[in-house]
Protein backbone atom coordinates (compact mmCIF):
# COMPACT_ATOMS: atom_id res chain seq x y z
CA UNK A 1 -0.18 5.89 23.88
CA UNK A 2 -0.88 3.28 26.13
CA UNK A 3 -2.20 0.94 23.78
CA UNK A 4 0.25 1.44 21.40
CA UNK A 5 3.13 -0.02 23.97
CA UNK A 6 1.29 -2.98 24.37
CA UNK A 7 3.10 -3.89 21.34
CA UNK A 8 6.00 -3.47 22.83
CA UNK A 9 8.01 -5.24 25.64
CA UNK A 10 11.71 -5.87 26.98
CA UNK A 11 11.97 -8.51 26.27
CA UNK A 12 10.97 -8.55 22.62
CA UNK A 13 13.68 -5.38 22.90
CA UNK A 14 16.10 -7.30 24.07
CA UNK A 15 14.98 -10.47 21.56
CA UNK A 16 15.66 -7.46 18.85
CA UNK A 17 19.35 -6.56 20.17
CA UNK A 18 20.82 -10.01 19.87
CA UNK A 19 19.92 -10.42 16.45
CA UNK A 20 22.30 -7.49 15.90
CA UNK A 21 24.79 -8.93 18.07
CA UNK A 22 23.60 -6.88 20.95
CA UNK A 23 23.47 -8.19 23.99
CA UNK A 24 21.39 -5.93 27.09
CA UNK A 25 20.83 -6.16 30.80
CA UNK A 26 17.67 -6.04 32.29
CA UNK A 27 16.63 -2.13 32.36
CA UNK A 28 14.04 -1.30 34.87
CA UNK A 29 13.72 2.53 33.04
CA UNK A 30 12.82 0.28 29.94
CA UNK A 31 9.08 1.43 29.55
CA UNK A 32 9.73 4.97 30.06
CA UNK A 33 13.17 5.38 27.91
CA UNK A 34 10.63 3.98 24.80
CA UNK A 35 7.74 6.64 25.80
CA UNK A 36 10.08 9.49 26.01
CA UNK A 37 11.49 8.56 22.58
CA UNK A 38 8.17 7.95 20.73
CA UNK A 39 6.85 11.18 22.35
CA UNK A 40 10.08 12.93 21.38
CA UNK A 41 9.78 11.69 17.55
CA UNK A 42 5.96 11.53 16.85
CA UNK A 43 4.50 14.55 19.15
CA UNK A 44 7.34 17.02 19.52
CA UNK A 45 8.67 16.49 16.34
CA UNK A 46 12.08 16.10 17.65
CA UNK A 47 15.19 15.65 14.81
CA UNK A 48 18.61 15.98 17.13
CA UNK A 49 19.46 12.56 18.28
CA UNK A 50 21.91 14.20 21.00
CA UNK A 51 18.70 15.80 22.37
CA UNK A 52 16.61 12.57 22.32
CA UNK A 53 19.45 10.61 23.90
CA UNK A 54 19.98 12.81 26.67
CA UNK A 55 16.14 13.62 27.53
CA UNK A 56 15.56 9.69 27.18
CA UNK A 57 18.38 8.75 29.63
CA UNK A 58 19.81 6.75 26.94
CA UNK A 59 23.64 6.40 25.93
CA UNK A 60 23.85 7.35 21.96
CA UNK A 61 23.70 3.51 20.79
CA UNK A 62 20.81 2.71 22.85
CA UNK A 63 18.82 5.30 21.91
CA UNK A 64 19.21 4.31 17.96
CA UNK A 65 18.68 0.63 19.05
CA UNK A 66 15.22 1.33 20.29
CA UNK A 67 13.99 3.73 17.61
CA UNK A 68 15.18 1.01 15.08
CA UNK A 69 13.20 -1.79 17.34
CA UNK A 70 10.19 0.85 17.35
CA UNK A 71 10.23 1.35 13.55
CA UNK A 72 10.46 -2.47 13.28
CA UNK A 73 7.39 -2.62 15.60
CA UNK A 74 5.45 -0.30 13.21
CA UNK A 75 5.15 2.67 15.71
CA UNK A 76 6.97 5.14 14.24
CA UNK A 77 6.85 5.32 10.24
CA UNK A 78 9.78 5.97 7.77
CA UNK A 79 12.58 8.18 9.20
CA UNK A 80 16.06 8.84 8.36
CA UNK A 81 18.57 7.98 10.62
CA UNK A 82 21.24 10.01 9.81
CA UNK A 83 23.62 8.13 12.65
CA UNK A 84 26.87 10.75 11.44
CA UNK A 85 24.90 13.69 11.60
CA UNK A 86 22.93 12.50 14.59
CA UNK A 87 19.86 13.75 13.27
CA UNK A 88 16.49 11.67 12.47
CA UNK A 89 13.95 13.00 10.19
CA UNK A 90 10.93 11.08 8.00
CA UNK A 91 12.48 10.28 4.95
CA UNK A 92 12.40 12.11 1.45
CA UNK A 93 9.70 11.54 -1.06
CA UNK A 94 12.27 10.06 -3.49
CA UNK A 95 13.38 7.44 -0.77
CA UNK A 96 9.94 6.58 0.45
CA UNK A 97 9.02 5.51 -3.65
CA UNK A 98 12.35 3.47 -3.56
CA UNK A 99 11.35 1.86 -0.38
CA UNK A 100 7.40 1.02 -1.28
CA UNK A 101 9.07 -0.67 -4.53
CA UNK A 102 11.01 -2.96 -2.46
CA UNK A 103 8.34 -3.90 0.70
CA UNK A 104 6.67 -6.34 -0.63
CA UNK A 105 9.88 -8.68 -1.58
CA UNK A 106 11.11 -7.46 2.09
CA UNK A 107 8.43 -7.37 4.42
CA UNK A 108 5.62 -10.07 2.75
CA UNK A 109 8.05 -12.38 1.04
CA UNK A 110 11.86 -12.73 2.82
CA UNK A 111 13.03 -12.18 -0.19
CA UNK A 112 17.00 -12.47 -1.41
CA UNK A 113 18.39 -10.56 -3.85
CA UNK A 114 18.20 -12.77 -6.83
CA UNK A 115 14.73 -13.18 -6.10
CA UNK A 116 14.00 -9.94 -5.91
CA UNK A 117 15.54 -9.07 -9.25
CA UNK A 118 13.69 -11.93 -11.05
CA UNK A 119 10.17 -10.23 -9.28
CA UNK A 120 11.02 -7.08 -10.91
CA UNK A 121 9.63 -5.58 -14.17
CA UNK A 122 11.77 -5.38 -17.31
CA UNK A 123 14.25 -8.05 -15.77
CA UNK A 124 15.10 -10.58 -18.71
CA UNK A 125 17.87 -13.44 -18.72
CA UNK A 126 19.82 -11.02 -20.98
CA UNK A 127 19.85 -8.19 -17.95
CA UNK A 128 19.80 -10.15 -14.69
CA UNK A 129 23.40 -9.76 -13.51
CA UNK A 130 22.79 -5.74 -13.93
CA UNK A 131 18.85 -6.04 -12.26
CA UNK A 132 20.43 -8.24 -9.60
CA UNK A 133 23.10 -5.49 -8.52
CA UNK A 134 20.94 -2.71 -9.21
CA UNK A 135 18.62 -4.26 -6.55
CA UNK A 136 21.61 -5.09 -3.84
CA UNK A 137 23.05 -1.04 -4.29
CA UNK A 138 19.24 -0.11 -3.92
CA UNK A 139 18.67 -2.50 -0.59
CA UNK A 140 22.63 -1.63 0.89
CA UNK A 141 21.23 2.28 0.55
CA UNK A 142 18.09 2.19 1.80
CA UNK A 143 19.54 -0.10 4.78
CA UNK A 144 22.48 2.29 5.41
CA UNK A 145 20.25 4.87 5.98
CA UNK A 146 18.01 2.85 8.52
CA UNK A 147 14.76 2.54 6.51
CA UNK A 148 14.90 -1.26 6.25
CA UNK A 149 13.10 -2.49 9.81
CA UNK A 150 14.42 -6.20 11.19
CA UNK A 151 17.06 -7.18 8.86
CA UNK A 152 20.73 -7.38 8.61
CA UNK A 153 22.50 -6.63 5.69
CA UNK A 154 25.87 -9.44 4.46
CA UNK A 155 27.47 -7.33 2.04
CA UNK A 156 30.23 -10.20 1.14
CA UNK A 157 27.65 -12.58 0.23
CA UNK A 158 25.05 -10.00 -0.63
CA UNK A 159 22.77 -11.69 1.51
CA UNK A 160 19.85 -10.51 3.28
CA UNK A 161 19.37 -12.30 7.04
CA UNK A 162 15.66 -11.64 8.06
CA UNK A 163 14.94 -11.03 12.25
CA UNK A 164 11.86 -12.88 11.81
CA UNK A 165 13.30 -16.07 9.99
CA UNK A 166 16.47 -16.26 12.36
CA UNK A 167 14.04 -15.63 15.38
CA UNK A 168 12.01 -18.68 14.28
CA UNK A 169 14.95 -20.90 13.81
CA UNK A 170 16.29 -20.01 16.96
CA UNK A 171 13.62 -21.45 18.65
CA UNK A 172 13.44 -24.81 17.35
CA UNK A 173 16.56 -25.95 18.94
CA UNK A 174 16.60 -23.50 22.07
CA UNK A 175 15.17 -22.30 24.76
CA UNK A 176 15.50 -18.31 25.76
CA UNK A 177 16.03 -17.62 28.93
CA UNK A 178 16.84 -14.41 31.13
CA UNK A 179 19.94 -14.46 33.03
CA UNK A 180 19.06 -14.39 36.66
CA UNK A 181 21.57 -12.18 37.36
CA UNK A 182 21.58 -9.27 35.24
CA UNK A 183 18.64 -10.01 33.20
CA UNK A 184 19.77 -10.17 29.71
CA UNK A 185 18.38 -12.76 27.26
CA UNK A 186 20.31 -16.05 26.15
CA UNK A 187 19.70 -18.62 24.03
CA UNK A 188 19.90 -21.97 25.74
CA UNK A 189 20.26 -25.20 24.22
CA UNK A 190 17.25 -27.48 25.90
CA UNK A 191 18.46 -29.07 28.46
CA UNK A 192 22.32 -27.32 28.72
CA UNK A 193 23.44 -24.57 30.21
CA UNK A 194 25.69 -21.67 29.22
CA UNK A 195 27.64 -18.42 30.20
CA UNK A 196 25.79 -15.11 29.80
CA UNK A 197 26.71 -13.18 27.34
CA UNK A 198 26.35 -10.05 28.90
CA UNK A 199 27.73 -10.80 32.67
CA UNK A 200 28.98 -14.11 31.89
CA UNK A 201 26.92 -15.82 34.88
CA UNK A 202 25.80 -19.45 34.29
CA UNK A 203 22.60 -20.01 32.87
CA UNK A 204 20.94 -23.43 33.09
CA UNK A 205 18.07 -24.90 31.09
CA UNK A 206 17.07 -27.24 33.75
């Protein structure tokens, strides 16, 4: 197991959280809150998320938040979250065909809908309005049930905003920094300075 966290580190965790709008302190227990989980999931087989949460010395959101940034690290394969239920299990054979059809556009390309649609076999000029919301009710599903790793989902603009693409863009006009104070990460334009958006401390680029 040891090798397999060295994928894995706060900060990258907490990289992960912001692009969902989540902002986290620094969290000494980080290491061992993500082994407990992954050992919980893979070698006990675990499916209550009440159980996980409380043997993890997570709260409820947390613990979701780091199996999500574990799937999206490729350490734990293609489960269910079933958030109202509070259960996780790996997902159905009919999902997991659904889902293969859609990783390469996803995962390889960055795809948007439209492309997606246009990608797709049988789509013609006289059925792309129908292939192009056949493909957003397909990607809205499998992201509502968490099997979609590092993306948020716009359902007004039917948009798909990629982790990887927003990290990268990010970075070209800031500089991430951890607050001194509480540890959480901020993005920093070079050079400025601003408040932390966890414990609203002044962070400074300097």
């Amino acid at each position: 197991m040891s090798d397999i966290f060295n994928k894995i580190n706060e900060w990258s965790y907490q990289r992960f959280a912001r692009f969902f709008g989540i902002v986290k302190p620094s969290d000494i227990e980080f290491d061992n809150k993500m082994k407990k989980i992954y050992d919980l999931i893979i070698n006990e087989k675990v499916e209550d998320l009440d159980f996980i949460t409380k043997d993890s010395g997570c709260s409820f959101d947390e613990c979701v938040l780091k199996i999500r940034y574990l799937k999206n690290k490729r350490l734990i394969g293609d489960y269910y979250i079933d958030i109202p239920n509070k259960i996780i299990k790996e997902c159905s054979s009919e999902d997991e065909i659904l889902l293969q059809k859609y990783v390469p556009y996803i995962y390889n390309k960055h795809l948007q809908i439209n492309e997606i649609a246009l990608r797709l076999p049988n789509t013609s000029i006289n059925n792309l309005d129908v292939m192009q919301e056949r493909v957003y009710k397909d990607i809205k599903y499998l992201n509502d049930k968490g099997l979609l790793n590092g993306i948020s989902f716009d359902e007004v603009d039917k948009k798909i905003v990629y982790y990887t693409i927003e990290k990268h863009k990010n970075e070209a006009d800031t500089i991430t920094i951890n607050c001194p104070n509480c540890g959480a990460i901020n993005d920093v334009n070079r050079h400025g300075k601003v408040r932390c958006a966890y414990c609203k401390s002044i962070i400074e680029d300097k």
